[in-house]
Protein backbone atom coordinates (compact mmCIF):
# COMPACT_ATOMS: atom_id res chain seq x y z
CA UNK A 1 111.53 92.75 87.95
CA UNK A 2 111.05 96.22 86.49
CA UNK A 3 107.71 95.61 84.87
CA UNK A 4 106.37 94.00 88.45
CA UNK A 5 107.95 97.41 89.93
CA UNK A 6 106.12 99.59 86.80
CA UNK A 7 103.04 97.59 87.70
CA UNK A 8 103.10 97.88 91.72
CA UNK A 9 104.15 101.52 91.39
CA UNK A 10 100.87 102.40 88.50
CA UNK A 11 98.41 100.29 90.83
CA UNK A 12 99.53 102.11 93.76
CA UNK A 13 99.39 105.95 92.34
CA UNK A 14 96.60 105.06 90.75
CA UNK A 15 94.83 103.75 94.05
CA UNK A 16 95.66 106.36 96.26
CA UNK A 17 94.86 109.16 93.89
CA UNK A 18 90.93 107.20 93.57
CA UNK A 19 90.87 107.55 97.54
CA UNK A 20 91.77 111.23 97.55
CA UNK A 21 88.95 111.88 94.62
CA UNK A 22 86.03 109.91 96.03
CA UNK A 23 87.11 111.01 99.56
CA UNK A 24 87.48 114.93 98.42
CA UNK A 25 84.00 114.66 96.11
CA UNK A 26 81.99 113.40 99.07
CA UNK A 27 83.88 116.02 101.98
CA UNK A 28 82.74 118.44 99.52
CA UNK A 29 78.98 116.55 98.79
CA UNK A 30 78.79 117.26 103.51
CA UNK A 31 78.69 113.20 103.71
CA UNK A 32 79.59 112.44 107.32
CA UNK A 33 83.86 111.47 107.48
CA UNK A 34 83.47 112.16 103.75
CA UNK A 35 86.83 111.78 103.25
CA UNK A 36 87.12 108.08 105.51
CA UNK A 37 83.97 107.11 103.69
CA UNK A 38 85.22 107.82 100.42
CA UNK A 39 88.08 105.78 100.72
CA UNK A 40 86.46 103.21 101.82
CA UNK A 41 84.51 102.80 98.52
CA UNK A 42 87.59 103.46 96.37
CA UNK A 43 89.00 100.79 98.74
CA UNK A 44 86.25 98.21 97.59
CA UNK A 45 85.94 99.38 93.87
CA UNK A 46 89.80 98.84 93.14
CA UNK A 47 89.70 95.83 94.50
CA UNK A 48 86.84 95.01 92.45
CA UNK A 49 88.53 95.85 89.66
CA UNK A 50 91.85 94.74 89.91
CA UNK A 51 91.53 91.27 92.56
CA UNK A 52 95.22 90.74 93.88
CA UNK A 53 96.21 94.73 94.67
CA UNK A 54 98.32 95.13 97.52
CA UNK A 55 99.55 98.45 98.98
CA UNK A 56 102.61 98.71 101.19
CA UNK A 57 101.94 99.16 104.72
CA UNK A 58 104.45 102.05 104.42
CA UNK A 59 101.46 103.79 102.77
CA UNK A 60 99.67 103.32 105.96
CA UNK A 61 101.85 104.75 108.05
CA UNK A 62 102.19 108.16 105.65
CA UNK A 63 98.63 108.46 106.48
CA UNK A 64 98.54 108.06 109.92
CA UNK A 65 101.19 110.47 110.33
CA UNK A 66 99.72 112.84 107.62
CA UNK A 67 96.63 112.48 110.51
CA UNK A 68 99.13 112.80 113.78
CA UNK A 69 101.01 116.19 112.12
CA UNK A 70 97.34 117.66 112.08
CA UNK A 71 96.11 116.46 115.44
CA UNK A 72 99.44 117.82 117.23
CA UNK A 73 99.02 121.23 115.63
CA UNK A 74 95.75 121.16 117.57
CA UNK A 75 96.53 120.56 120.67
CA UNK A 76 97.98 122.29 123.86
CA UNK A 77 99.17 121.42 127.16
CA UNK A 78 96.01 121.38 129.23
CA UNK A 79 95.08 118.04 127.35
CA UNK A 80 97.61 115.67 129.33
CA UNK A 81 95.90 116.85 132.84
CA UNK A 82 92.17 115.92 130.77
CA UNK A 83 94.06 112.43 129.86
CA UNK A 84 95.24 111.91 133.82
CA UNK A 85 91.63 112.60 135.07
CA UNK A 86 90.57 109.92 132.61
CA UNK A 87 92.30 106.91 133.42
CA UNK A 88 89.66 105.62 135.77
CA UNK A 89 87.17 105.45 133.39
CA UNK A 90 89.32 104.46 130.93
CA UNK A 91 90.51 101.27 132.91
CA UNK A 92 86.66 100.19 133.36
CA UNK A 93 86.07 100.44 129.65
CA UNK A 94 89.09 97.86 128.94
CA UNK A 95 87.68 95.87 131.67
CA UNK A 96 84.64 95.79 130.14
CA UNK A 97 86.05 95.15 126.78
CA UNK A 98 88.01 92.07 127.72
CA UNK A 99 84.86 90.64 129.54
CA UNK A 100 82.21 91.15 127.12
CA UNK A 101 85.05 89.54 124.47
CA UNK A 102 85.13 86.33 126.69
CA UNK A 103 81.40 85.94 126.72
CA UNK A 104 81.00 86.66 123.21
CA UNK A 105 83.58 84.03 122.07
CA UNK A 106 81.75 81.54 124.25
CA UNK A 107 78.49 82.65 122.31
CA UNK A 108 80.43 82.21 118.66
CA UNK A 109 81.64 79.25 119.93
CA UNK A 110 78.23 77.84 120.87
CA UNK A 111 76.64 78.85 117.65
CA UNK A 112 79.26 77.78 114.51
CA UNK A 113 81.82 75.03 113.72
CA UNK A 114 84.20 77.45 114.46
CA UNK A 115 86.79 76.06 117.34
CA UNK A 116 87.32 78.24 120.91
CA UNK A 117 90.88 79.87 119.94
CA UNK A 118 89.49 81.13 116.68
CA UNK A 119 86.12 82.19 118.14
CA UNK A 120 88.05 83.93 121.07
CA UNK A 121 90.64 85.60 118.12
CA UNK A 122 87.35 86.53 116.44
CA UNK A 123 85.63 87.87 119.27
CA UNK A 124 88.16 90.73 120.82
CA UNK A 125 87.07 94.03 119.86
CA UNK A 126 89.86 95.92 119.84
CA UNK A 127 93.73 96.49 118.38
CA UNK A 128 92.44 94.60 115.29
CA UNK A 129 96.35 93.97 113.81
CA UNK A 130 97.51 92.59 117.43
CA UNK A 131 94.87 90.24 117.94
CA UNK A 132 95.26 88.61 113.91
CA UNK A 133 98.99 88.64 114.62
CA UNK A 134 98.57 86.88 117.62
CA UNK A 135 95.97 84.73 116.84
CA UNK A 136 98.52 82.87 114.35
CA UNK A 137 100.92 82.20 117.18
CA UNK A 138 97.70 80.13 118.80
CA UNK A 139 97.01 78.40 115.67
CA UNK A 140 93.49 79.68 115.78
CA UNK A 141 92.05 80.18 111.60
CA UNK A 142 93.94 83.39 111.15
CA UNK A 143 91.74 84.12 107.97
CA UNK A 144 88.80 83.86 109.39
CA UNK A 145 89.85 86.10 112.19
CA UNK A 146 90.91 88.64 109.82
CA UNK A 147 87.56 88.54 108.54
CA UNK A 148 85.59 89.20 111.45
CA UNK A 149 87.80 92.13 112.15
CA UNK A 150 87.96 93.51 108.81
CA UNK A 151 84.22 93.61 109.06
CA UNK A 152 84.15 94.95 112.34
CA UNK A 153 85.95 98.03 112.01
CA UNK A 154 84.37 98.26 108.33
CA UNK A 155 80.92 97.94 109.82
CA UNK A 156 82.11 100.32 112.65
CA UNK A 157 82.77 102.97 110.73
CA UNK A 158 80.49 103.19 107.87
CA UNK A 159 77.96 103.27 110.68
CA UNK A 160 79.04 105.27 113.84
CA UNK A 161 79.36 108.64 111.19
CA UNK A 162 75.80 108.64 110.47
CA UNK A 163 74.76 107.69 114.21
CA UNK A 164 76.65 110.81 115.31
CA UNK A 165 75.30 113.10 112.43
CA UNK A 166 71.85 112.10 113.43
CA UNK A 167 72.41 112.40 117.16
CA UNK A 168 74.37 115.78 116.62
CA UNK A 169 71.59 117.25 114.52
CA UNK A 170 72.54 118.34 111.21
CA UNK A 171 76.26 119.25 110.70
CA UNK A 172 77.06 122.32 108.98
CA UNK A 173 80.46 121.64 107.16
CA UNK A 174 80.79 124.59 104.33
CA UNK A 175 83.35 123.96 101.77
CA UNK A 176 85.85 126.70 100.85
CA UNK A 177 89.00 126.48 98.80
CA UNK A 178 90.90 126.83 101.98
CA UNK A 179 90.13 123.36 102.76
CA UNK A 180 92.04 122.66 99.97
CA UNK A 181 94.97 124.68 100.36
CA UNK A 182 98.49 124.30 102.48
CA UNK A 183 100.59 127.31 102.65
CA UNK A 184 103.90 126.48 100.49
CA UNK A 185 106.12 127.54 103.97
CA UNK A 186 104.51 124.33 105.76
CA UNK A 187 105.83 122.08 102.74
CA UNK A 188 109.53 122.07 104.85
CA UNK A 189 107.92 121.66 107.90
CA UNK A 190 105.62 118.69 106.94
CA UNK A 191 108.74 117.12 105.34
CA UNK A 192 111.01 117.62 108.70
CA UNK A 193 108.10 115.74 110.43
CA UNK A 194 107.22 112.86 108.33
CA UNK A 195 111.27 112.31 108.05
CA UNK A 196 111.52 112.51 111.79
CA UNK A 197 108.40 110.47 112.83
CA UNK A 198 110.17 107.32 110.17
CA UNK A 199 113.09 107.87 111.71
CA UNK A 200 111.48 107.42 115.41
CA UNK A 201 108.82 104.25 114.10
CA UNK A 202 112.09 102.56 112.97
CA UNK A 203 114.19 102.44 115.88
CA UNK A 204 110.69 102.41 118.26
CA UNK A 205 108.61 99.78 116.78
CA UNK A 206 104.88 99.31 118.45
CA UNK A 207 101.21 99.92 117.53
CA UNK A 208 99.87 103.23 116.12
CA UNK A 209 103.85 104.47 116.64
CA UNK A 210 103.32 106.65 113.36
CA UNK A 211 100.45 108.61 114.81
CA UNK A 212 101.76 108.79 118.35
CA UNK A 213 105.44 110.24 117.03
CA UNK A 214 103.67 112.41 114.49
CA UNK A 215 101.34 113.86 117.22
CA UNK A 216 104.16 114.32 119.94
CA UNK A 217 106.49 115.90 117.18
CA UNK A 218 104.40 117.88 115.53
CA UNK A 219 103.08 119.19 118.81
CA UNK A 220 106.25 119.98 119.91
CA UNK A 221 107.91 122.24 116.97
CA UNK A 222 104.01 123.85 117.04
CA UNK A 223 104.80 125.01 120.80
CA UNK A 224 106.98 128.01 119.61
CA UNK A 225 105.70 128.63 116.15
CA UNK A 226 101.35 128.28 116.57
CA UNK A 227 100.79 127.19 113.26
CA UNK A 228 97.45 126.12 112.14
CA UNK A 229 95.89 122.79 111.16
CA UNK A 230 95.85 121.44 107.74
CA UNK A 231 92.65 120.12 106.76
CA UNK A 232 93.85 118.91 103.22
CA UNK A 233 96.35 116.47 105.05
CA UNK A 234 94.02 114.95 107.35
CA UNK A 235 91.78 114.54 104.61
CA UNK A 236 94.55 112.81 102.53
CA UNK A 237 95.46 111.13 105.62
CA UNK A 238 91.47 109.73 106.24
CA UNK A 239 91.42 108.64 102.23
CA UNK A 240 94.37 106.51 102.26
CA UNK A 241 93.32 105.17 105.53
CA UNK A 242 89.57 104.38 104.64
CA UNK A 243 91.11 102.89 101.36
CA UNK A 244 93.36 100.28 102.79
CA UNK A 245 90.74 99.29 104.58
CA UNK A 246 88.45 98.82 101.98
CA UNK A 247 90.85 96.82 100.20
CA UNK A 248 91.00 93.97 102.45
CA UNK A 249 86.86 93.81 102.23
CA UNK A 250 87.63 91.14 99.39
CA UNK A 251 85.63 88.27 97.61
CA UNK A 252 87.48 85.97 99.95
CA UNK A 253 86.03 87.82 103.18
CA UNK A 254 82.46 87.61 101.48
CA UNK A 255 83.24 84.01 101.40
CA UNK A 256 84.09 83.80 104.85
CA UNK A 257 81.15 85.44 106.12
CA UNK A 258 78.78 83.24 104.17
CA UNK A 259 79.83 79.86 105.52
CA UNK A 260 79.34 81.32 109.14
CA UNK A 261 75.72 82.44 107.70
CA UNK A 262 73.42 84.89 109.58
CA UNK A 263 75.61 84.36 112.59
CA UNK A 264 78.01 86.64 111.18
CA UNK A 265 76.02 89.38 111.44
CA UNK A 266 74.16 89.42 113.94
CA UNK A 267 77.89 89.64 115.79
CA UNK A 268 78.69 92.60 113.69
CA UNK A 269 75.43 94.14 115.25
CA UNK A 270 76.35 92.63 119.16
CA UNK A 271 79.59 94.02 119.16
CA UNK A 272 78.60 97.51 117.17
CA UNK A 273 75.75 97.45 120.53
CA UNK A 274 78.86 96.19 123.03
CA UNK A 275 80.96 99.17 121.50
CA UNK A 276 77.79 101.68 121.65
CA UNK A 277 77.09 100.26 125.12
CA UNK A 278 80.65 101.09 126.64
CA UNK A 279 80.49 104.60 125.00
CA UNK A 280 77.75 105.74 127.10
CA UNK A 281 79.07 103.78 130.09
CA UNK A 282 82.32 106.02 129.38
CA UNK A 283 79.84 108.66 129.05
CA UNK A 284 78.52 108.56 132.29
CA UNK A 285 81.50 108.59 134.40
CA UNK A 286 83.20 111.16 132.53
CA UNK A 287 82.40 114.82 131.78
CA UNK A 288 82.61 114.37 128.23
CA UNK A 289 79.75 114.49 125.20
CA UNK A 290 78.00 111.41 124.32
CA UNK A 291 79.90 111.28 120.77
CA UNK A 292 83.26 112.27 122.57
CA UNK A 293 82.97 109.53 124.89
CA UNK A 294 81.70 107.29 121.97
CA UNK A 295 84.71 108.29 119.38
CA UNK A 296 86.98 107.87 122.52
CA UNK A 297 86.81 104.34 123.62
CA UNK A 298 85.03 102.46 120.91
CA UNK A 299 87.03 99.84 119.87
CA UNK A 300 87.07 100.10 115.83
CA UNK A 301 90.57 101.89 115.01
CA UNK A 302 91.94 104.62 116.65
CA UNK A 303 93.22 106.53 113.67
CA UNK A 304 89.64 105.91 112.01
CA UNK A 305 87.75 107.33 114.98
CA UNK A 306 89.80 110.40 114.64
CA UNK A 307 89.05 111.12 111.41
CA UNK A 308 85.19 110.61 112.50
CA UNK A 309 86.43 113.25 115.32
CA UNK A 310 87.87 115.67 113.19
CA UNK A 311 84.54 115.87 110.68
CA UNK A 312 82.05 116.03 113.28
CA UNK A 313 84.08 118.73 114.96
CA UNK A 314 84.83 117.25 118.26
CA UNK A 315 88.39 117.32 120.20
CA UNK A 316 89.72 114.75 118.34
CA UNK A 317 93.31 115.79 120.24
CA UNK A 318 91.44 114.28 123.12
CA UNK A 319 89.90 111.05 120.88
CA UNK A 320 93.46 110.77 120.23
CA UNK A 321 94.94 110.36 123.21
CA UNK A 322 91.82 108.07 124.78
CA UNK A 323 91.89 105.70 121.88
CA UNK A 324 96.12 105.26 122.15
CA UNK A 325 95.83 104.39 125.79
CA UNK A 326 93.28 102.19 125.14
CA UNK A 327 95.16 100.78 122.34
CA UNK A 328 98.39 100.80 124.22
CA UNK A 329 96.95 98.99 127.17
CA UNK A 330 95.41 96.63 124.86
CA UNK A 331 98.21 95.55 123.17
CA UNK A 332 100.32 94.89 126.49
CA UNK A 333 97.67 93.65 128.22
CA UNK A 334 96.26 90.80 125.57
CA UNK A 335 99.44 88.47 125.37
CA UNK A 336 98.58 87.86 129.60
CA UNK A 337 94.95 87.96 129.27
CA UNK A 338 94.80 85.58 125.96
CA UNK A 339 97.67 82.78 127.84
CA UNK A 340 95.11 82.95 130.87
CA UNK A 341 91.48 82.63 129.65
CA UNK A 342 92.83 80.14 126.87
CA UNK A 343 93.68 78.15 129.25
CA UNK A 344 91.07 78.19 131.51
CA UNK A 345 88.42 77.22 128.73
CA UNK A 346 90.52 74.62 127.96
CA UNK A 347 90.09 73.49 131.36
CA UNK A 348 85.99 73.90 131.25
CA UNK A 349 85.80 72.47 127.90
CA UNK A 350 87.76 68.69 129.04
CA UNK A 351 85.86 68.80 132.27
CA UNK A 352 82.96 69.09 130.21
CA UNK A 353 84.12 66.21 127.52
CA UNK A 354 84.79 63.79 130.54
CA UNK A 355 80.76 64.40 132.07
C-alpha cells in the first residue's frame, strides 16, 4: 500500500511540476494561453510516457480555484448589472446550442454504426463531465462519448488561442519577474480561500462549484482590502488544468477516433464552426468584442476559456460569469431536454422501422 502511495504521490509531483515548466517556458516564449497550451503537451507527453497515470480530481479543483481566487480579485460590482443585461442573449445561445446538438446527432447517427443515444451523448457541445456522466445512466457507449468530448474541448482550445491572436493582431505580452512573483502577505490569504472554497464544494456539490466559490470568496474579502491579481496562480491554475486534459488524450481515444474514420473529424471541425457560429451570433446582439462574445459562450470549458481570457487580455471576470450561466443552465436544463428528445427519436426511428 505504501509503495502504490510512494508511486501515485512521485507520478503526481512529478506531473504537475512538467505542466508548470512547459506552461511557464511557453508564457514566457508569448505563445497564445501559453500556460493552457503548455499543459496540454505535458498532459500528452506524460501520458506517453507513463500509460496508466491518473491524477486526483482534487487536483482539478486546486486549479480551478487557484483560477477563481484570481478572477475575483478582478472584479467589481458593476459586473452583475453587465451579467443581468445579458441573459437574453445568453438564453438564445443555449437555445441554439441544444438545437444544433439535435441535428448534429441525427447527422452522426446517419453517417457511423454508432447508435442514436450515443450519437446524441456525442453530439452536445457543452458541460462535457455532465453529459459523459449522464450518458452512462442512458446506456449510450460512455467511452466513446468521452472521446468525442475529450477531443472537442482539446480541439477547442488548441485552436480558438491562435484564432483570437490572429484576429486581435499581434499580442504584446512582455515578461517580467513580476509575473512570477506573489507577495509572501497573500500566502495567508490564498490559504484562507482555498480552505474556505473546499469547505463550501463539500457541503455544495455542483458543476464548476470550485471556481464559482473561489470567485465569490475571493471577491468578497478583496471588497475591503483591493488587492491585486496574481498572475503566477492563474498560470499554475491554466497548467494543471491544460494538463489533466491532456492526459485523457490517450492511445485508447486515438483508437476511438479511428474506427469512426474521417467522420470524426470533420465533427470536430462542424462543431468548432457551430461554436464559432454562436459566438458571433452572441456577438451581434450584445455590445461586447467579437473574442469576448466568442470566449463567453463557446461551449469548450468554462475554466479553459478563461484562461484564453486572461492571456489575450479580455474581461475574463465577465467570460466568467457568461460561461457559468451557461454552464449552470446547461447542467439543469439537459436531464429534461435529454428524457424529451430521446424519446421522441425513439418515436421517429419505430415509425420509420414499421414503413
Amino acid at each position: 500500500m505504501k509503495k502504490i502511495f510512494n508511486q501515485f504521490t512521485y507520478h503526481t509531483i512529478s506531473f504537475l511540476f512538467l505542466a508548470i515548466l512547459i506552461g511557464s517556458i511557453l508564457f514566457i516564449l508569448s505563445v497564445p494561453a501559453g500556460w493552457l497550451i503548455g499543459g496540454l503537451f505535458a498532459g500528452i507527453l506524460y501520458h506517453m510516457l507513463f500509460k496508466k497515470v491518473k491524477i486526483d480530481k482534487l487536483y482539478l479543483k486546486i486549479a480551478q480555484t487557484f483560477i477563481g481566487i484570481n478572477i475575483g480579485l478582478m472584479m467589481n460590482i458593476t459586473l452583475f448589472k453587465s451579467l443581468t443585461s445579458l441573459i437574453l442573449p445568453i438564453t438564445v445561445a443555449l437555445v441554439i446550442i441544444f438545437i444544433s446538438g439535435i441535428l448534429l446527432s441525427k447527422l452522426l447517427y446517419k453517417v457511423t454504426n454508432l447508435d442514436y443515444k450515443t450519437a446524441f451523448f456525442c453530439s452536445i457541445p457543452g458541460g462535457a463531465s455532465e453529459v459523459i456522466s449522464l450518458s452512462g445512466e442512458y446506456e449510450a457507449d460512455q467511452r466513446v462519448v468521452a472521446t468525442f468530448h475529450t477531443s472537442r474541448i482539446l480541439f477547442i482550445v488548441l485552436f480558438v488561442p491562435f484564432l483570437l491572436s490572429f484576429y486581435n493582431g499581434d499580442i504584446d505580452v512582455p515578461f517580467t519577474l513580476d509575473s512570477f512573483y506573489i507577495p509572501l502577505t497573500f500566502f495567508p490569504i490564498i490559504g484562507i480561500l482555498v480552505g474556505a472554497t473546499f469547505f463550501l464544494i463539500k457541503k455544495y456539490p455542483f458543476p464548476a462549484s470550485a471556481l464559482i466559490f473561489s470567485i465569490l470568496l475571493s471577491f468578497i474579502i478583496n471588497y475591503p482590502l483591493h488587492l491585486e491579481p496574481i498572475p503566477l496562480l492563474a498560470g499554475v491554475g491554466q497548467a494543471w488544468i491544460g494538463g489533466i486534459i491532456g492526459l485523457q488524450f490517450d492511445r485508447s481515444t486515438l483508437e476511438q477516433l479511428k474506427k469512426i474514420g474521417g467522420v470524426a473529424i470533420i465533427f470536430l471541425v462542424l462543431l468548432l464552426a457551430i461554436g464559432i457560429g454562436i459566438g458571433i451570433i452572441f456577438y451581434f446582439l450584445t455590445p461586447l468584442d467579437f473574442s469576448t462574445s466568442l470566449l463567453s459562450i463557446i461551449p469548450a470549458g468554462a475554466v479553459e476559456m478563461v484562461s484564453i481570457a486572461l492571456f489575450l487580455g479580455l474581461d475574463s471576470t465577465l467570460v466568467a460569469g457568461v460561461q457559468i450561466l451557461r454552464l449552470l443552465s446547461t447542467y439543469f436544463l439537459l436531464p429534461f431536454f435529454t428524457k424529451w428528445i430521446l424519446h421522441q427519436t425513439k418515436k421517429d426511428i419505430r415509425n420509420a422501422d414499421q414503413r
